[in-house]
PDB file of N, CA and C in Angstrom:
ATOM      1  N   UNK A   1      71.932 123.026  89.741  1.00  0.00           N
ATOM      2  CA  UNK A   1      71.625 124.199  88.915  1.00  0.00           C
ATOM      3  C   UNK A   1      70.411 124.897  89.510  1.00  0.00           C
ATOM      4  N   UNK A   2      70.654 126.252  89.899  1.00  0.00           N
ATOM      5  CA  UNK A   2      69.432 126.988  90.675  1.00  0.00           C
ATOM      6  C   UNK A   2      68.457 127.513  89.054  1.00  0.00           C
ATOM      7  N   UNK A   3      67.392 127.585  89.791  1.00  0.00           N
ATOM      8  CA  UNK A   3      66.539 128.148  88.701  1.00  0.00           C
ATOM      9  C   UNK A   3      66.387 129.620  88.288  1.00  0.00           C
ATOM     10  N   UNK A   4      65.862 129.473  86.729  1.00  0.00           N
ATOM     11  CA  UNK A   4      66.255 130.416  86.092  1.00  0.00           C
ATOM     12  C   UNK A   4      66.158 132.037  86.792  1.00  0.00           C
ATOM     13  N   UNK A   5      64.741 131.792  87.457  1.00  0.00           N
ATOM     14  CA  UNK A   5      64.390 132.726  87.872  1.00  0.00           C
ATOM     15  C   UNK A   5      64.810 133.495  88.948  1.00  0.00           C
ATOM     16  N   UNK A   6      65.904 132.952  89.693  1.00  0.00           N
ATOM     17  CA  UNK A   6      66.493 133.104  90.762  1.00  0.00           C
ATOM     18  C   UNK A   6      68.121 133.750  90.377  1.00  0.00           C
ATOM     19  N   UNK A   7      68.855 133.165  89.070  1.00  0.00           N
ATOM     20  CA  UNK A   7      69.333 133.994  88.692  1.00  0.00           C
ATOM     21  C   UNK A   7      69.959 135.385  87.989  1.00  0.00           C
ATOM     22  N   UNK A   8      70.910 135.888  87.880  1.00  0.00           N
ATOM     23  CA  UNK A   8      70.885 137.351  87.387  1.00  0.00           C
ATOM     24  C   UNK A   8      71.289 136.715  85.845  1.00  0.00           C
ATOM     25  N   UNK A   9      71.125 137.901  85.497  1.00  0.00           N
ATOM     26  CA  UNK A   9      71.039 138.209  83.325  1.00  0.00           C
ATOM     27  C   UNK A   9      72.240 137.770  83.334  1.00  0.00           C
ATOM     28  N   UNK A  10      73.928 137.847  84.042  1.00  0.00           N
ATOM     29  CA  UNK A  10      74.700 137.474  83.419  1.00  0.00           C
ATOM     30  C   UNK A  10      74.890 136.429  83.855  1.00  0.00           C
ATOM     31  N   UNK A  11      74.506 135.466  85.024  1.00  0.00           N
ATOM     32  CA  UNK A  11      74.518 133.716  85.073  1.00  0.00           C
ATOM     33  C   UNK A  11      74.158 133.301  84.123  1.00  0.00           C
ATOM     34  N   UNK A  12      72.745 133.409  83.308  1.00  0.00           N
ATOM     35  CA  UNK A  12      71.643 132.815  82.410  1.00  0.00           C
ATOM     36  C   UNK A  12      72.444 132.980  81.210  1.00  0.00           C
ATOM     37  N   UNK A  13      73.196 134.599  80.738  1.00  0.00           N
ATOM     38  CA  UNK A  13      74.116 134.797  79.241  1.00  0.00           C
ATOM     39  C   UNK A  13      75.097 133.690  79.900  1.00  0.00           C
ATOM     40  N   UNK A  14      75.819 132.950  80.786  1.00  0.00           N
ATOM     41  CA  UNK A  14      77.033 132.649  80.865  1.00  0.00           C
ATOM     42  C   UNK A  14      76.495 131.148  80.570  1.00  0.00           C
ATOM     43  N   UNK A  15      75.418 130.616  81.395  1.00  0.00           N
ATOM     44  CA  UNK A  15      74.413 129.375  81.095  1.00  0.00           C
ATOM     45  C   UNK A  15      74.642 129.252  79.896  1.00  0.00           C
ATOM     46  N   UNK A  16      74.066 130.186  78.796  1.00  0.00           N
ATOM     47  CA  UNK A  16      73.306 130.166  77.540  1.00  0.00           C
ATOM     48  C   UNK A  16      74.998 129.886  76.515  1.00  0.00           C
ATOM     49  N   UNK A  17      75.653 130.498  76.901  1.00  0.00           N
ATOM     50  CA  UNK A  17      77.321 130.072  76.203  1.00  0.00           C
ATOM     51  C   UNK A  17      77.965 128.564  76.603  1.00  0.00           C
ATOM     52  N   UNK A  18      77.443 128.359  77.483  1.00  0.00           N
ATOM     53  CA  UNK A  18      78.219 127.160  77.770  1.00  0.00           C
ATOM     54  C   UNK A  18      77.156 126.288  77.326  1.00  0.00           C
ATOM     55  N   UNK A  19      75.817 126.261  77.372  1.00  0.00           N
ATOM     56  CA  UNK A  19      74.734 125.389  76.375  1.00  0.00           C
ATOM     57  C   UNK A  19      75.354 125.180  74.587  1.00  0.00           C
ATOM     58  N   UNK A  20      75.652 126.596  74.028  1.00  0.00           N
ATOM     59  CA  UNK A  20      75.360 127.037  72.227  1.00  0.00           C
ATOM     60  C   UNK A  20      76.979 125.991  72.250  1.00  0.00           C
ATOM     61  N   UNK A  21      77.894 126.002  73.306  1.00  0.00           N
ATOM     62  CA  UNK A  21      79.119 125.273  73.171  1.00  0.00           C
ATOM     63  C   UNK A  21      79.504 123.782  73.223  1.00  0.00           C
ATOM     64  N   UNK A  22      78.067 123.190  73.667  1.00  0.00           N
ATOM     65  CA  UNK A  22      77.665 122.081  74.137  1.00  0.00           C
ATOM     66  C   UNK A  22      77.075 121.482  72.609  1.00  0.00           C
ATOM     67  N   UNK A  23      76.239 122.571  72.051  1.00  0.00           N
ATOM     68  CA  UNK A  23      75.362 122.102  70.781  1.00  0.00           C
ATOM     69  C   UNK A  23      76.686 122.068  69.939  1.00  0.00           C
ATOM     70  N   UNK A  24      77.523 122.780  69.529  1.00  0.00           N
ATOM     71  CA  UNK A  24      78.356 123.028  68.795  1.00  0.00           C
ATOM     72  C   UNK A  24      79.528 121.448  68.695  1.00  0.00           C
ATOM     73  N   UNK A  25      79.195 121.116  70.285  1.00  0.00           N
ATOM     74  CA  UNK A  25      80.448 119.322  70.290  1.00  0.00           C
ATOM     75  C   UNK A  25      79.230 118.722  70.066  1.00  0.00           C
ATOM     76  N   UNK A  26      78.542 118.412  70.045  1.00  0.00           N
ATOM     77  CA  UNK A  26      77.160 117.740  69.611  1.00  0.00           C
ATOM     78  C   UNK A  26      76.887 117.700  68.191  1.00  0.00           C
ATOM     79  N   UNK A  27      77.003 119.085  67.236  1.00  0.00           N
ATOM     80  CA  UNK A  27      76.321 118.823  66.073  1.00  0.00           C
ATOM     81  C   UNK A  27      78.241 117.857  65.564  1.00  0.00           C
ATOM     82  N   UNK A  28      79.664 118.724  66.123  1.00  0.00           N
ATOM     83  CA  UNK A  28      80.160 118.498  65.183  1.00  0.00           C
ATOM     84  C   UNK A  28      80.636 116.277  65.341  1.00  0.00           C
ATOM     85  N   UNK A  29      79.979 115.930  66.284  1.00  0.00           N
ATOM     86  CA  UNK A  29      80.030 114.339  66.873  1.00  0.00           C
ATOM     87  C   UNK A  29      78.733 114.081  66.176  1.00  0.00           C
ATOM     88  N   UNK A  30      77.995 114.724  65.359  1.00  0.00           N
ATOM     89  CA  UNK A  30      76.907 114.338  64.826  1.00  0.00           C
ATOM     90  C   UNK A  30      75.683 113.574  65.778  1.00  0.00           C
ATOM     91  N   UNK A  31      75.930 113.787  66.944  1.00  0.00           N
ATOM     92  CA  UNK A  31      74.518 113.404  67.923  1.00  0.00           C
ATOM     93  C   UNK A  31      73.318 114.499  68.374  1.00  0.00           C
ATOM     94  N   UNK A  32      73.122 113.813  66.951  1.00  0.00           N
ATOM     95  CA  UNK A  32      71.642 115.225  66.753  1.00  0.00           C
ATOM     96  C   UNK A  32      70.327 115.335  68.311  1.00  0.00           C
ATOM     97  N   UNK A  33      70.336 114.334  68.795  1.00  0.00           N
ATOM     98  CA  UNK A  33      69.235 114.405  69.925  1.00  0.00           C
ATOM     99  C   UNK A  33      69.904 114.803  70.955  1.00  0.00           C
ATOM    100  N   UNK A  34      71.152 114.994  71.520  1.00  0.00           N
ATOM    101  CA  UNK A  34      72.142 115.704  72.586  1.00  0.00           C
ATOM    102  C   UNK A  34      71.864 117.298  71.455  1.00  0.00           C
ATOM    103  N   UNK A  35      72.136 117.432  70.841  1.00  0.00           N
ATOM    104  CA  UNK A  35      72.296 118.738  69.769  1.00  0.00           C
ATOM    105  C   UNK A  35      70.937 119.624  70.720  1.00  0.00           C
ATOM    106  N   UNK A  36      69.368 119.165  70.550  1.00  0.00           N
ATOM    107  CA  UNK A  36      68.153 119.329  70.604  1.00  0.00           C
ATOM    108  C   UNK A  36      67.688 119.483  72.150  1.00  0.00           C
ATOM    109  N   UNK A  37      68.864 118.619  72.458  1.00  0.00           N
ATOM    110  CA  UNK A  37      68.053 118.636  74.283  1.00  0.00           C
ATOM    111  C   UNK A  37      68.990 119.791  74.615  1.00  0.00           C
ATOM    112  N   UNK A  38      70.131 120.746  74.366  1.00  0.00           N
ATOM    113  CA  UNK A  38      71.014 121.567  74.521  1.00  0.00           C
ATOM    114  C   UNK A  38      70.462 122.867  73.863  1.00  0.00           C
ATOM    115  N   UNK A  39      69.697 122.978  72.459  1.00  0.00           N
ATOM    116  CA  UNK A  39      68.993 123.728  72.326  1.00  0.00           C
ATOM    117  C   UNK A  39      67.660 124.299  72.148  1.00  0.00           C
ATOM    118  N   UNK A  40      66.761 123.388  73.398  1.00  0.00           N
ATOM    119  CA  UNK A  40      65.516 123.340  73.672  1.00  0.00           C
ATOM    120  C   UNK A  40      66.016 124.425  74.779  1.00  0.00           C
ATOM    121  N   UNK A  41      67.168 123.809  75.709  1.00  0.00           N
ATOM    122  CA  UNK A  41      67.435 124.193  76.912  1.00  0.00           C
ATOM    123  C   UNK A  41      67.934 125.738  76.541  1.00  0.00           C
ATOM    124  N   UNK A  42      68.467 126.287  75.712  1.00  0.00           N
ATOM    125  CA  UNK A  42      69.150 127.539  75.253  1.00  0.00           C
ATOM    126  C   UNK A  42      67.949 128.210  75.381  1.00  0.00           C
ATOM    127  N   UNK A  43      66.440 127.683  74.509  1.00  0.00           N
ATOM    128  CA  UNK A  43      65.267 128.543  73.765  1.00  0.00           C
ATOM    129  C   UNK A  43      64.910 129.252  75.570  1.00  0.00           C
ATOM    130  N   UNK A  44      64.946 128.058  76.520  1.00  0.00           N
ATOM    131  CA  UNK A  44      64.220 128.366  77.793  1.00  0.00           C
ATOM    132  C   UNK A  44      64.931 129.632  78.567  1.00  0.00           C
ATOM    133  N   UNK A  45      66.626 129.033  78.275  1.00  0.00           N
ATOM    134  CA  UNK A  45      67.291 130.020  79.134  1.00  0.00           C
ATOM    135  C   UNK A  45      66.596 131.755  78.413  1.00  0.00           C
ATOM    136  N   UNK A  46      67.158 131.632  77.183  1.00  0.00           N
ATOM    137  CA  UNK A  46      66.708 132.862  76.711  1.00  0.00           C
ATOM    138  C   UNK A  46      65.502 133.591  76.820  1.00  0.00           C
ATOM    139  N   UNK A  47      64.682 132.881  77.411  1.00  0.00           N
ATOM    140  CA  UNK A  47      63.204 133.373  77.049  1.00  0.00           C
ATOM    141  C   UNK A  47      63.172 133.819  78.636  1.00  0.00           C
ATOM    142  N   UNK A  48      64.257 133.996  79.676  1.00  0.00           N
ATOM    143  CA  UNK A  48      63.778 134.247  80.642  1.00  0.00           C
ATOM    144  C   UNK A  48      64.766 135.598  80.452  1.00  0.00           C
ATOM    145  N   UNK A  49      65.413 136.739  79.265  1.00  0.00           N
ATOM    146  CA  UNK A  49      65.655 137.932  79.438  1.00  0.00           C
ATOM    147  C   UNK A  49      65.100 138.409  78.681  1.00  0.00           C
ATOM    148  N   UNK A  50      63.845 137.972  78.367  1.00  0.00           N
ATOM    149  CA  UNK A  50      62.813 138.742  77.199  1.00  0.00           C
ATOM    150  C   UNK A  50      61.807 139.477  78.050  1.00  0.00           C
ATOM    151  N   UNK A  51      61.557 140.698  78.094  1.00  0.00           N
ATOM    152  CA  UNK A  51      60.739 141.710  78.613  1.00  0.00           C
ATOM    153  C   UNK A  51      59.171 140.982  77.947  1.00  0.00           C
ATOM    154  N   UNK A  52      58.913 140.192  78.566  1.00  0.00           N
ATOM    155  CA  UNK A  52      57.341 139.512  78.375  1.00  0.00           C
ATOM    156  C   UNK A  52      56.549 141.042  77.714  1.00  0.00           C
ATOM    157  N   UNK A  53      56.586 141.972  78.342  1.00  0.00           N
ATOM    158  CA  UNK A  53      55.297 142.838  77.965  1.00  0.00           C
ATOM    159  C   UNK A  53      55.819 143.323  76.821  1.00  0.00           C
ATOM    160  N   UNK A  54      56.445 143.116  76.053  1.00  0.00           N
ATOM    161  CA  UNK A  54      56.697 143.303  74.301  1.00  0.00           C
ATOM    162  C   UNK A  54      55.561 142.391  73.573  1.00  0.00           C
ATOM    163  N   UNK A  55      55.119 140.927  74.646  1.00  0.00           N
ATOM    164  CA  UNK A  55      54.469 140.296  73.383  1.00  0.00           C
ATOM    165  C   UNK A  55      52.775 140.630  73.697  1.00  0.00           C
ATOM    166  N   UNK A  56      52.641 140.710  73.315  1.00  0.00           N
ATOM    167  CA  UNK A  56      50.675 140.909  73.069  1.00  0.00           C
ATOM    168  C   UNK A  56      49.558 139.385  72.810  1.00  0.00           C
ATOM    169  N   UNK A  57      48.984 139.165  73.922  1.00  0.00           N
ATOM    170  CA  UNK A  57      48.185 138.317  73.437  1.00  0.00           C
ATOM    171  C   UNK A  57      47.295 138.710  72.662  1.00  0.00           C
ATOM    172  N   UNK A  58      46.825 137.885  71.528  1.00  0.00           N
ATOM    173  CA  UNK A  58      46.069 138.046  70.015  1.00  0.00           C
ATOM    174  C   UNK A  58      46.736 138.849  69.096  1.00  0.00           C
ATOM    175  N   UNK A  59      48.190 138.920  69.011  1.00  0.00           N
ATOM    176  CA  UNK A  59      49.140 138.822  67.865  1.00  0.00           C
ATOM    177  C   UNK A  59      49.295 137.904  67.481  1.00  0.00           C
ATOM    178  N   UNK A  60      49.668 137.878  65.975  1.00  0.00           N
ATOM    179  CA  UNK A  60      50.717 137.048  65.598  1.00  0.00           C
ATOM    180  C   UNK A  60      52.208 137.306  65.318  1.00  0.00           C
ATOM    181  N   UNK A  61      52.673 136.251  65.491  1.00  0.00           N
ATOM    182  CA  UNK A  61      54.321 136.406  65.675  1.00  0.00           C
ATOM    183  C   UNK A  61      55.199 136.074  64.540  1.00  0.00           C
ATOM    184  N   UNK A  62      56.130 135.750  63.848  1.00  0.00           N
ATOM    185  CA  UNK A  62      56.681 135.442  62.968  1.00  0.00           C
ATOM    186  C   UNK A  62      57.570 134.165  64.142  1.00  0.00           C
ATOM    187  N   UNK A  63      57.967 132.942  63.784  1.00  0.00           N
ATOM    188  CA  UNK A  63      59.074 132.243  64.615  1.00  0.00           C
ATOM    189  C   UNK A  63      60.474 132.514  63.608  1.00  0.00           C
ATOM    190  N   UNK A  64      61.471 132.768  64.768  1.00  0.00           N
ATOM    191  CA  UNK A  64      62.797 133.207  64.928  1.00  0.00           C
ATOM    192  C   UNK A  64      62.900 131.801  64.225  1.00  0.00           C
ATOM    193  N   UNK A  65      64.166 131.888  63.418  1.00  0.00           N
ATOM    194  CA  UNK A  65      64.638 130.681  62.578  1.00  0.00           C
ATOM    195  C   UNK A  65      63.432 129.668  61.387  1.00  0.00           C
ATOM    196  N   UNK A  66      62.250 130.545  61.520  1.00  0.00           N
ATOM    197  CA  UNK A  66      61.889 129.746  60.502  1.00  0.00           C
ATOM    198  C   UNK A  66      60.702 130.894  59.661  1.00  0.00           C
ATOM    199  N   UNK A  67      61.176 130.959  58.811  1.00  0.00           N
ATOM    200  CA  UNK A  67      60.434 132.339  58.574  1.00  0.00           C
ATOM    201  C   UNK A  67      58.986 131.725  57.508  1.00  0.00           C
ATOM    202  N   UNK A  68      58.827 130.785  57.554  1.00  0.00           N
ATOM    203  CA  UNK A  68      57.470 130.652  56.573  1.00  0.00           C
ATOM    204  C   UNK A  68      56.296 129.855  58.197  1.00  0.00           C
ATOM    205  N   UNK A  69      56.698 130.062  59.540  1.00  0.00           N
ATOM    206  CA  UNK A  69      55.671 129.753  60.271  1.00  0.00           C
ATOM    207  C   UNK A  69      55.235 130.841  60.971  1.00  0.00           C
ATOM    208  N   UNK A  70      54.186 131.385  61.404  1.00  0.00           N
ATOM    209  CA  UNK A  70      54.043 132.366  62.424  1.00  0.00           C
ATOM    210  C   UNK A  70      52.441 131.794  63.691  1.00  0.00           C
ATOM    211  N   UNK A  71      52.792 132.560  64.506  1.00  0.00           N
ATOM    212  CA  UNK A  71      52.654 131.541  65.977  1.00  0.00           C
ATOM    213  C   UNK A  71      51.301 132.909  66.206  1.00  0.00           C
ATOM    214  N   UNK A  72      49.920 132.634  66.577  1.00  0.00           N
ATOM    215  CA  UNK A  72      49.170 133.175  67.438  1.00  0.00           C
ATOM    216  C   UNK A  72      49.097 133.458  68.578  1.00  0.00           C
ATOM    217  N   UNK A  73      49.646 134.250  69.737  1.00  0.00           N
ATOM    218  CA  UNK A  73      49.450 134.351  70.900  1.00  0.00           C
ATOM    219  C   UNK A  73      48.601 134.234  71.632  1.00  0.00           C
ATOM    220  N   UNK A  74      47.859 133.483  72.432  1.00  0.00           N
ATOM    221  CA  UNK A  74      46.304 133.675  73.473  1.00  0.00           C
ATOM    222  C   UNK A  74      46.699 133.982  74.273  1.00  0.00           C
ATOM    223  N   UNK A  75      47.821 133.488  75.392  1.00  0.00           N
ATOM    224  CA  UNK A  75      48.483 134.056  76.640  1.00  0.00           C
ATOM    225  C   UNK A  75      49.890 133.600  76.831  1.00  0.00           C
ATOM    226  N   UNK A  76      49.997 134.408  77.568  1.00  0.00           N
ATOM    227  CA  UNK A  76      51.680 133.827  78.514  1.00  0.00           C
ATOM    228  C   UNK A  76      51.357 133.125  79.867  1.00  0.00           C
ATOM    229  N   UNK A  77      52.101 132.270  79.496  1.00  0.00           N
ATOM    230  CA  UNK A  77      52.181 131.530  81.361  1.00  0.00           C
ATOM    231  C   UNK A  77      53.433 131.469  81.570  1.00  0.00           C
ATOM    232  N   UNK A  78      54.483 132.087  82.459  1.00  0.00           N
ATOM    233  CA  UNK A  78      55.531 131.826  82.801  1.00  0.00           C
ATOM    234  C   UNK A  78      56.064 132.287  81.577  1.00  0.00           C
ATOM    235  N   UNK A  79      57.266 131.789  80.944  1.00  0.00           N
ATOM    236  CA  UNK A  79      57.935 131.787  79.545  1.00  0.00           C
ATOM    237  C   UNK A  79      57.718 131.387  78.254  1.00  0.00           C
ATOM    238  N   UNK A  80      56.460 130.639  78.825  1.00  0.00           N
ATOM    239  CA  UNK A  80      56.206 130.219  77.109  1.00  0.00           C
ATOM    240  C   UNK A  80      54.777 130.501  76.735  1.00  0.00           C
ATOM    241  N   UNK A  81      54.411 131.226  75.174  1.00  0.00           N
ATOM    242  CA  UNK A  81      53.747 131.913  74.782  1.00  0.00           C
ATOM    243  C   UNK A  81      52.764 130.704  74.735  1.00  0.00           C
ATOM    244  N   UNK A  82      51.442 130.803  74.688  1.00  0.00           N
ATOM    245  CA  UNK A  82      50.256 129.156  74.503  1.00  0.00           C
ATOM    246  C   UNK A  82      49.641 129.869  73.322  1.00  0.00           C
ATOM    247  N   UNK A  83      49.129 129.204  72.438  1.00  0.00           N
ATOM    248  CA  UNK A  83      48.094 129.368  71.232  1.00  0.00           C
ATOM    249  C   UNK A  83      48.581 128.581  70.475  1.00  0.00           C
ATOM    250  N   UNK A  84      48.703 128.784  68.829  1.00  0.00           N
ATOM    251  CA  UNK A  84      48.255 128.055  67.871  1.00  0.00           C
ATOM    252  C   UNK A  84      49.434 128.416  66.758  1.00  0.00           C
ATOM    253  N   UNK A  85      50.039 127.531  66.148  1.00  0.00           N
ATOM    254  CA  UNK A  85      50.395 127.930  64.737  1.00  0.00           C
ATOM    255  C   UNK A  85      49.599 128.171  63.759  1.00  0.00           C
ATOM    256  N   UNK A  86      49.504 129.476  63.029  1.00  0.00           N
ATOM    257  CA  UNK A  86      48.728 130.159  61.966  1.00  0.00           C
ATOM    258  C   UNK A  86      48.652 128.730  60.782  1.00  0.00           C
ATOM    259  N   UNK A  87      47.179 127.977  60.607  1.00  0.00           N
ATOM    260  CA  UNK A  87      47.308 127.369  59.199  1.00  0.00           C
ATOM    261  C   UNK A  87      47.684 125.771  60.011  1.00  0.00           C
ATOM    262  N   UNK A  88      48.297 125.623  61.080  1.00  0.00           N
ATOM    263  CA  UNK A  88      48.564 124.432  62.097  1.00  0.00           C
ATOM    264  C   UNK A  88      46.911 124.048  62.328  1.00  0.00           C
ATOM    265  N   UNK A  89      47.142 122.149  62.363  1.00  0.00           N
ATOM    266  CA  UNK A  89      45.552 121.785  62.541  1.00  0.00           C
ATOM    267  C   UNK A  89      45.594 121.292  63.820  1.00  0.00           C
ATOM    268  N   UNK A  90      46.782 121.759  64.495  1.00  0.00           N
ATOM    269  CA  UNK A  90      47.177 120.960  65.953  1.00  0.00           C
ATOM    270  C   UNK A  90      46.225 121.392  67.272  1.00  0.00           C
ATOM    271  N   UNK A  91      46.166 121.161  68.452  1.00  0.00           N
ATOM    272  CA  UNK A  91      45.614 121.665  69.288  1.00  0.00           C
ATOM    273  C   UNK A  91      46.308 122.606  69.789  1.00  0.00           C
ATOM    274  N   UNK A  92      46.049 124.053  71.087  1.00  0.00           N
ATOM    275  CA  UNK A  92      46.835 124.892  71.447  1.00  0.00           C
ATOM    276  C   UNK A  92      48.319 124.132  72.152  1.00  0.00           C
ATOM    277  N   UNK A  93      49.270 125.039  71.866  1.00  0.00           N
ATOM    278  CA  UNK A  93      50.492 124.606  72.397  1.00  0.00           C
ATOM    279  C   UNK A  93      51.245 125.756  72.875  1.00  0.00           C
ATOM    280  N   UNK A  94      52.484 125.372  73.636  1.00  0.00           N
ATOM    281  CA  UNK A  94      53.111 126.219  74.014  1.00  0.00           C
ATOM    282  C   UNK A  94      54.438 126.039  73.640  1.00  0.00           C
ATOM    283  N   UNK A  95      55.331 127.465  73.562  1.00  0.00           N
ATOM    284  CA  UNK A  95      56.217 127.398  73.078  1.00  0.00           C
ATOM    285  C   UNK A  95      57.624 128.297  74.409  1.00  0.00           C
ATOM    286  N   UNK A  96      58.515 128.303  73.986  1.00  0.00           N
ATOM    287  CA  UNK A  96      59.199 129.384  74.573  1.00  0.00           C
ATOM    288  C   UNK A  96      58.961 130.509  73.920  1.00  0.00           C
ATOM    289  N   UNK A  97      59.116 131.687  74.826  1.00  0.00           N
ATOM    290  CA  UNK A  97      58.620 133.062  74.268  1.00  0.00           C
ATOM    291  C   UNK A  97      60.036 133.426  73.546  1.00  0.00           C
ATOM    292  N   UNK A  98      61.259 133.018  73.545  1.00  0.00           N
ATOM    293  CA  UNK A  98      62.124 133.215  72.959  1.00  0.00           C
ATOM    294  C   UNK A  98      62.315 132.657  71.409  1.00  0.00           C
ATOM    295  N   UNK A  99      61.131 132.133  70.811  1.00  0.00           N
ATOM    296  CA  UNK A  99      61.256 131.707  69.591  1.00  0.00           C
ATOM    297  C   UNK A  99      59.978 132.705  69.062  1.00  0.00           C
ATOM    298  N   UNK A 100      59.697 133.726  69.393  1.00  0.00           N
ATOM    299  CA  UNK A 100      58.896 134.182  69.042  1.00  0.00           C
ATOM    300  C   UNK A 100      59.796 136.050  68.274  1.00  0.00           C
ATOM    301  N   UNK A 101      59.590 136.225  67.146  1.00  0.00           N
ATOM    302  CA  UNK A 101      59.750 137.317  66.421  1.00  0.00           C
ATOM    303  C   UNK A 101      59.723 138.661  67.022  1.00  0.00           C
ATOM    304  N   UNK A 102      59.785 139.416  68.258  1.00  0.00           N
ATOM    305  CA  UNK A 102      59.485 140.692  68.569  1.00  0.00           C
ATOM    306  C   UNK A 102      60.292 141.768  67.986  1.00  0.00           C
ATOM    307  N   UNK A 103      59.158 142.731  68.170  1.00  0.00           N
ATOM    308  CA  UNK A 103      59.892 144.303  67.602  1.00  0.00           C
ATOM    309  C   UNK A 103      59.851 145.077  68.969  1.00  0.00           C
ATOM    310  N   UNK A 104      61.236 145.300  68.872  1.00  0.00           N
ATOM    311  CA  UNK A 104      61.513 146.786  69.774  1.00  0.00           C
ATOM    312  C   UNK A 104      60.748 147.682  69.896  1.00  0.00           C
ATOM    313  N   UNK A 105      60.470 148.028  71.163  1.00  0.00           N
ATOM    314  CA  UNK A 105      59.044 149.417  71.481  1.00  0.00           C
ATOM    315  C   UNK A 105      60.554 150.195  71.654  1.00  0.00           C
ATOM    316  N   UNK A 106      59.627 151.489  70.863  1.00  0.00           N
ATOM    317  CA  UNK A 106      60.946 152.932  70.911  1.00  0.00           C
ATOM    318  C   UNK A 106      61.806 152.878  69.809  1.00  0.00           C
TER     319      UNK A 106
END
């Protein structure tokens, strides 16, 4: 498997279908940790057709699928956003930038 970055938007969408199809024989065999390692791997693929300069370091974000957490931005490295969960007593972490809430510029 070549890396993400090396391929085009429709390898990574074709990646990202054959991953969500993978989670889908996973949840319905009930092997929840195959389920997780299939859609950790989805969050990554995706986060590499996200136009990075939508997110702003020292925003906060709302996270995609869970709407009572929202995520502080300090920086981007590569794909995944680093800072803090809002109200989290954890140390900085990083996430994929694809679990992060953006609004459309325009």
């Amino acid at each position: 498997m070549s890396s993400f970055n090396t391929m085009t938007r429709r390898e990574i969408e074709a990646y990202i279908v054959d991953k969500r199809e993978k989670m889908r024989k996973a949840e319905m065999m009930g092997i929840e940790n195959e389920y997780r390692v299939h859609e950790r791997q989805v969050l990554i693929a995706e986060s590499y057709l996200i136009d990075l300069s939508l997110i702003e370091p020292g925003k906060i974000y709302k996270i995609i699928s869970n709407e009572d957490f929202y995520f502080k931005v300090e920086y981007i490295k590569g794909v995944f956003a680093w800072g803090f969960y809002v109200g989290g007593n954890e140390k900085e972490t990083g996430i994929p930038v694809s679990m992060l809430q953006l609004s459309k510029k325009g």
